[in-house]
C-alpha atoms as a PDB file:
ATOM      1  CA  UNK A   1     -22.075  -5.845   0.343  1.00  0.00           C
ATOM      2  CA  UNK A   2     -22.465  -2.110  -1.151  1.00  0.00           C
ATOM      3  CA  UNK A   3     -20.199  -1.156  -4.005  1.00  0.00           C
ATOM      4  CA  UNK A   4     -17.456   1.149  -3.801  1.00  0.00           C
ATOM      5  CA  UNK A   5     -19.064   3.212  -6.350  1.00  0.00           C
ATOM      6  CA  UNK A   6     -22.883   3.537  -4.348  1.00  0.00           C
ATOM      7  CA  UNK A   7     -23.971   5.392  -1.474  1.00  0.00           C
ATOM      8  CA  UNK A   8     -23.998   3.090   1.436  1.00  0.00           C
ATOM      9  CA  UNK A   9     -27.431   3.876   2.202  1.00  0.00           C
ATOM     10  CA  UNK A  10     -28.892   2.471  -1.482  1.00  0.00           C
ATOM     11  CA  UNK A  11     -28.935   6.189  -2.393  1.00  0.00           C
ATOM     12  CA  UNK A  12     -28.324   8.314  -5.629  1.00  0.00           C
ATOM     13  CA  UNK A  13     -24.799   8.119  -7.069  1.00  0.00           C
ATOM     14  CA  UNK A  14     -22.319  10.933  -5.527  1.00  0.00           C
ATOM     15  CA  UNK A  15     -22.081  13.868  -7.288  1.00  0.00           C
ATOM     16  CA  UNK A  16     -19.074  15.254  -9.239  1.00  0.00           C
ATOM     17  CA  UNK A  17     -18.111  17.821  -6.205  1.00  0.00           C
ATOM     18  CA  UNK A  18     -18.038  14.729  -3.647  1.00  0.00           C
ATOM     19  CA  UNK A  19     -15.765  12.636  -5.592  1.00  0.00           C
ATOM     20  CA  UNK A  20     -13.450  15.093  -6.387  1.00  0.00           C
ATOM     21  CA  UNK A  21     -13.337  16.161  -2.737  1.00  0.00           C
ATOM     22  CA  UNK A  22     -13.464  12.547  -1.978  1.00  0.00           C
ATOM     23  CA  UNK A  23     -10.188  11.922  -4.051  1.00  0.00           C
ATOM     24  CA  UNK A  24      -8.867  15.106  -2.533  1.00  0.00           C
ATOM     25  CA  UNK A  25      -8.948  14.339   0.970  1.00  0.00           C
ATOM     26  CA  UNK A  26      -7.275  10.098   0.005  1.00  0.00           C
ATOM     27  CA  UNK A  27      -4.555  11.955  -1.523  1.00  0.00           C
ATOM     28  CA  UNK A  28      -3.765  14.111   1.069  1.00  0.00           C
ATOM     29  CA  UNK A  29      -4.849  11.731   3.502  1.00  0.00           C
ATOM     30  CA  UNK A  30      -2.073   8.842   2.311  1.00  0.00           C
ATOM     31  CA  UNK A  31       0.692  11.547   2.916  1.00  0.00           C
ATOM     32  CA  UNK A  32      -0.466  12.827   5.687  1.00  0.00           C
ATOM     33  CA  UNK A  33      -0.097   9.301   7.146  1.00  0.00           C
ATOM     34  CA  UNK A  34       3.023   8.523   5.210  1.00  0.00           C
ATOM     35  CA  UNK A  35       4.589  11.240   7.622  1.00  0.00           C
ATOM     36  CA  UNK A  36       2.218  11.335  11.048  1.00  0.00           C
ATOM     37  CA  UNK A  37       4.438  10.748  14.231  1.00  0.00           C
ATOM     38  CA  UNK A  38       2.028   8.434  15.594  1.00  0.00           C
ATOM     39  CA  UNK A  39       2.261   7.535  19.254  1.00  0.00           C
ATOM     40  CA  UNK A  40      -0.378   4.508  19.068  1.00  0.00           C
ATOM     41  CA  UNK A  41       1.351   0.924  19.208  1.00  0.00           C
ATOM     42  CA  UNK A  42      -0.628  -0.184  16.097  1.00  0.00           C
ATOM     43  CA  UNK A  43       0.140   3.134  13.918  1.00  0.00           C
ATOM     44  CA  UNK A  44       3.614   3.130  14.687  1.00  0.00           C
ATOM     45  CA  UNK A  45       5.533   2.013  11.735  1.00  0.00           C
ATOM     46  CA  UNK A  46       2.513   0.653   9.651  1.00  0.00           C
ATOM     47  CA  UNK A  47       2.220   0.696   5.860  1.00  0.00           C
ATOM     48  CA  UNK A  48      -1.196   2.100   5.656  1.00  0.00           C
ATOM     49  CA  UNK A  49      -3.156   2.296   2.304  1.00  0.00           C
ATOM     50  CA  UNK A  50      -5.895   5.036   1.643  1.00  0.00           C
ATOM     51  CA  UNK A  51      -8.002   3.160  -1.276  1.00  0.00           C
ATOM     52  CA  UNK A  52     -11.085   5.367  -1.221  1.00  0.00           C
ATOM     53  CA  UNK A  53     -12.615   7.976   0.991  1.00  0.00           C
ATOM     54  CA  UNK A  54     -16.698   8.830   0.606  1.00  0.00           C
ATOM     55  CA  UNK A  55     -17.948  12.334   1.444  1.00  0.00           C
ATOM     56  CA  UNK A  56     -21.391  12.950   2.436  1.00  0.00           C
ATOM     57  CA  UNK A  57     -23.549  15.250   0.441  1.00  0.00           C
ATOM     58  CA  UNK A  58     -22.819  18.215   2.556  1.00  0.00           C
ATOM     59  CA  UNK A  59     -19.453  17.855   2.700  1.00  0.00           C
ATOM     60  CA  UNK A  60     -19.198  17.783   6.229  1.00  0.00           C
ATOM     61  CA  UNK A  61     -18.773  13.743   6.953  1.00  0.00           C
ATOM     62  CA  UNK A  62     -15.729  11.826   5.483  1.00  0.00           C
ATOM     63  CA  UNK A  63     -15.474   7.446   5.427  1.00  0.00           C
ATOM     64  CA  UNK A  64     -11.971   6.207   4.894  1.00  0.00           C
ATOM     65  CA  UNK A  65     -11.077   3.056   3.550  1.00  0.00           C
ATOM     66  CA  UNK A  66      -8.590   1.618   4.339  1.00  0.00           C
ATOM     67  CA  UNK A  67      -6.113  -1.351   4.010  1.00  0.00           C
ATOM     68  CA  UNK A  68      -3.204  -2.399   5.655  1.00  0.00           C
ATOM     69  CA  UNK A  69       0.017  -3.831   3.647  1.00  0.00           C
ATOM     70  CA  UNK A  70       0.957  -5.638   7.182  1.00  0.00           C
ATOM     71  CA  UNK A  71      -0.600  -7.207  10.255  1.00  0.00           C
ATOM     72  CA  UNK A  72      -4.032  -7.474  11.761  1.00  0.00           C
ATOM     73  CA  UNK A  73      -6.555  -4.658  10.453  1.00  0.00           C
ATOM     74  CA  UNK A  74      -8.957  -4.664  13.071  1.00  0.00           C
ATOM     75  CA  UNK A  75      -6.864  -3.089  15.699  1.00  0.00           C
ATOM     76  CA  UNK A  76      -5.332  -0.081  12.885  1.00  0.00           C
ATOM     77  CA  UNK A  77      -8.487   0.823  12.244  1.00  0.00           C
ATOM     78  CA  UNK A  78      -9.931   1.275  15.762  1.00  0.00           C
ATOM     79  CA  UNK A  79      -6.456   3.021  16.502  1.00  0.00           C
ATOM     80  CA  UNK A  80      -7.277   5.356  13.149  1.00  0.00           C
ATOM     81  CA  UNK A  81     -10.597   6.281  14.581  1.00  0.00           C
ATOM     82  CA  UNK A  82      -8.915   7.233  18.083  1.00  0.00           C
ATOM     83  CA  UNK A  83      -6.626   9.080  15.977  1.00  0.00           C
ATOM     84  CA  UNK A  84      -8.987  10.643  13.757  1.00  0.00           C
ATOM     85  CA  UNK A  85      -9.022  14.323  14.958  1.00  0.00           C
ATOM     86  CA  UNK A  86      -5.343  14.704  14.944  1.00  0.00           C
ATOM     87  CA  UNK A  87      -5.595  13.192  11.380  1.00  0.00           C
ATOM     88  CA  UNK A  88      -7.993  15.692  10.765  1.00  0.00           C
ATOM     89  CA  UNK A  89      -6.159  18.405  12.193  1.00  0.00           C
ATOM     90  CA  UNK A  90      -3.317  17.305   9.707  1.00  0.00           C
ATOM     91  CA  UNK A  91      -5.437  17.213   6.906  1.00  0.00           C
ATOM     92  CA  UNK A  92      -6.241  20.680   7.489  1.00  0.00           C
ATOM     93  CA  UNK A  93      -2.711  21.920   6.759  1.00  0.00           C
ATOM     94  CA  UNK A  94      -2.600  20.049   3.667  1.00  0.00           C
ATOM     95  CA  UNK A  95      -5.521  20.921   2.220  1.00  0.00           C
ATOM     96  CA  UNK A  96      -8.037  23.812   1.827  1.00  0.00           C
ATOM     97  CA  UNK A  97     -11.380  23.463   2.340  1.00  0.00           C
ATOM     98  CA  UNK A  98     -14.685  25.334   3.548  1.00  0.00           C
ATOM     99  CA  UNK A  99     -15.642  22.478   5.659  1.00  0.00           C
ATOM    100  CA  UNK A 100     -12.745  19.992   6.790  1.00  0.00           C
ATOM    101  CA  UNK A 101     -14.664  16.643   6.831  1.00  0.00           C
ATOM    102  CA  UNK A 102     -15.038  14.745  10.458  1.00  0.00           C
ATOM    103  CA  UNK A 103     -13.066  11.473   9.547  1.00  0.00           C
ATOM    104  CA  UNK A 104     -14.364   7.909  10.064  1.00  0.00           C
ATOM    105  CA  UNK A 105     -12.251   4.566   9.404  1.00  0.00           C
ATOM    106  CA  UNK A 106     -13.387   1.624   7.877  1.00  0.00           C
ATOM    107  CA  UNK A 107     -11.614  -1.545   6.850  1.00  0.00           C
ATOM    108  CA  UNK A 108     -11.827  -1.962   2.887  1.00  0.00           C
ATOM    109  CA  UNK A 109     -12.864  -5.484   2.517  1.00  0.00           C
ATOM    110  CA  UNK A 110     -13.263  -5.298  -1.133  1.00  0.00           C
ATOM    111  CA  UNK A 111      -9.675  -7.295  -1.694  1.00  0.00           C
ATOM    112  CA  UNK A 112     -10.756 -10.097   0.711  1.00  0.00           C
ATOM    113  CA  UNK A 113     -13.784 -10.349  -1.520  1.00  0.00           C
ATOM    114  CA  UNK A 114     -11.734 -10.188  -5.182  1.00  0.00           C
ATOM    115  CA  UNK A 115      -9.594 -12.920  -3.311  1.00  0.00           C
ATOM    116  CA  UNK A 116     -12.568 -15.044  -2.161  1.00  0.00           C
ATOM    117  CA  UNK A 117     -13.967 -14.737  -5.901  1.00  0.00           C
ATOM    118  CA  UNK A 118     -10.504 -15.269  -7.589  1.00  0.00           C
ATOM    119  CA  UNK A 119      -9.800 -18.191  -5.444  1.00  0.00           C
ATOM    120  CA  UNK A 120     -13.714 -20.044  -6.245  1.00  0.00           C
ATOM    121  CA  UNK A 121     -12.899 -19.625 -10.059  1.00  0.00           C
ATOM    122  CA  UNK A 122      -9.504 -21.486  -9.493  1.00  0.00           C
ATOM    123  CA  UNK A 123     -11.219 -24.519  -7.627  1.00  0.00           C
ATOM    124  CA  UNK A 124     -11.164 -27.778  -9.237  1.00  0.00           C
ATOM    125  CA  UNK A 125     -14.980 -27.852  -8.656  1.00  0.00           C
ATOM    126  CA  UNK A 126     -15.660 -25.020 -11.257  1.00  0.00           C
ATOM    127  CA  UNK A 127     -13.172 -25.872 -13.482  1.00  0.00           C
ATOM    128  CA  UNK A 128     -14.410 -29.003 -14.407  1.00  0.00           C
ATOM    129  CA  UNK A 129     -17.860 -27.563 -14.361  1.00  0.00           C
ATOM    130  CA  UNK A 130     -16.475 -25.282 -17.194  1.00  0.00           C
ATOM    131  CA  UNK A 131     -14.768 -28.261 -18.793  1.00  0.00           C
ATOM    132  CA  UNK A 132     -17.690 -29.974 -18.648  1.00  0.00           C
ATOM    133  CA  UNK A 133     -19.891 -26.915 -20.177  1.00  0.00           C
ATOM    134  CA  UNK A 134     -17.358 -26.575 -22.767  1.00  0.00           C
ATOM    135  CA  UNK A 135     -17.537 -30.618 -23.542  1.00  0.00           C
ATOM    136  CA  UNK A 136     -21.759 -30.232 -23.877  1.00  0.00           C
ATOM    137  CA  UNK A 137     -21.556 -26.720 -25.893  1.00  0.00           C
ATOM    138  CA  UNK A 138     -19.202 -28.673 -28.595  1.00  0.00           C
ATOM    139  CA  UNK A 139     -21.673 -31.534 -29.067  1.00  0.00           C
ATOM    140  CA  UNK A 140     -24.401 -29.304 -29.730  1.00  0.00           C
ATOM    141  CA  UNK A 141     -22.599 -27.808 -32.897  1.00  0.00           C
END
């Protein structure tokens, strides 16, 4: 799993311009979707959150992710994607910018994976493991 903070292809960082584009187009991007009158089922009424979006070098590709507060995120985000040029369209009103990124959805799975992580360092397994660590590192003072 790639980082937040890399380039999804392994490449170099992303430079100053993307990521303050990048945080330009989340912000605008969370109200814009705070007050779209969606007409898709799985849009309608949903609590959407905007955690990141990635802009490509030239500006001219955008990757959302995102994270729902409620219900199944598969379905949202194929539902975001179908809705993605009237999102963009949106995001044009709200912001200005020489090239108004095409939009792509993804889910943000990074929580699932904090969660996953969180919830092996609360098993009984590793804590007595660390109990046991802690028991061996006192005998050898």
């Amino acid at each position: 799993m790639t980082g937040h903070g890399q380039n999804a292809s392994g490449g170099k960082a992303p430079s100053k311009r993307q990521l303050r584009v990048g945080e330009e187009v989340r912000h605008a991007l969370s109200g814009v979707m705070l007050r779209a009158g969606f007409r898709d089922p799985e849009l309608i009424n949903r609590a959407i959150t905007v955690t990141e979006v990635r802009v490509s070098p030239d500006l001219k590709n955008a990757t959302a992710y995102v994270l729902p507060l409620d219900g199944e995120a598969e379905p949202m985000v194929k539902a975001l994607n179908r809705a993605s040029a009237y999102l963009r369209g949106q995001l044009g009103q709200a912001i200005r910018l020489k090239y108004l990124p095409a939009l792509t959805f993804v889910y943000d799975a990074s929580f699932d994976e904090a969660t996953r992580i969180e919830t092996i360092m609360h098993s009984p397994e590793v804590a007595r493991d660390l109990a046991l660590e802690d028991r061996t590192e006192e005998g050898d003072s």
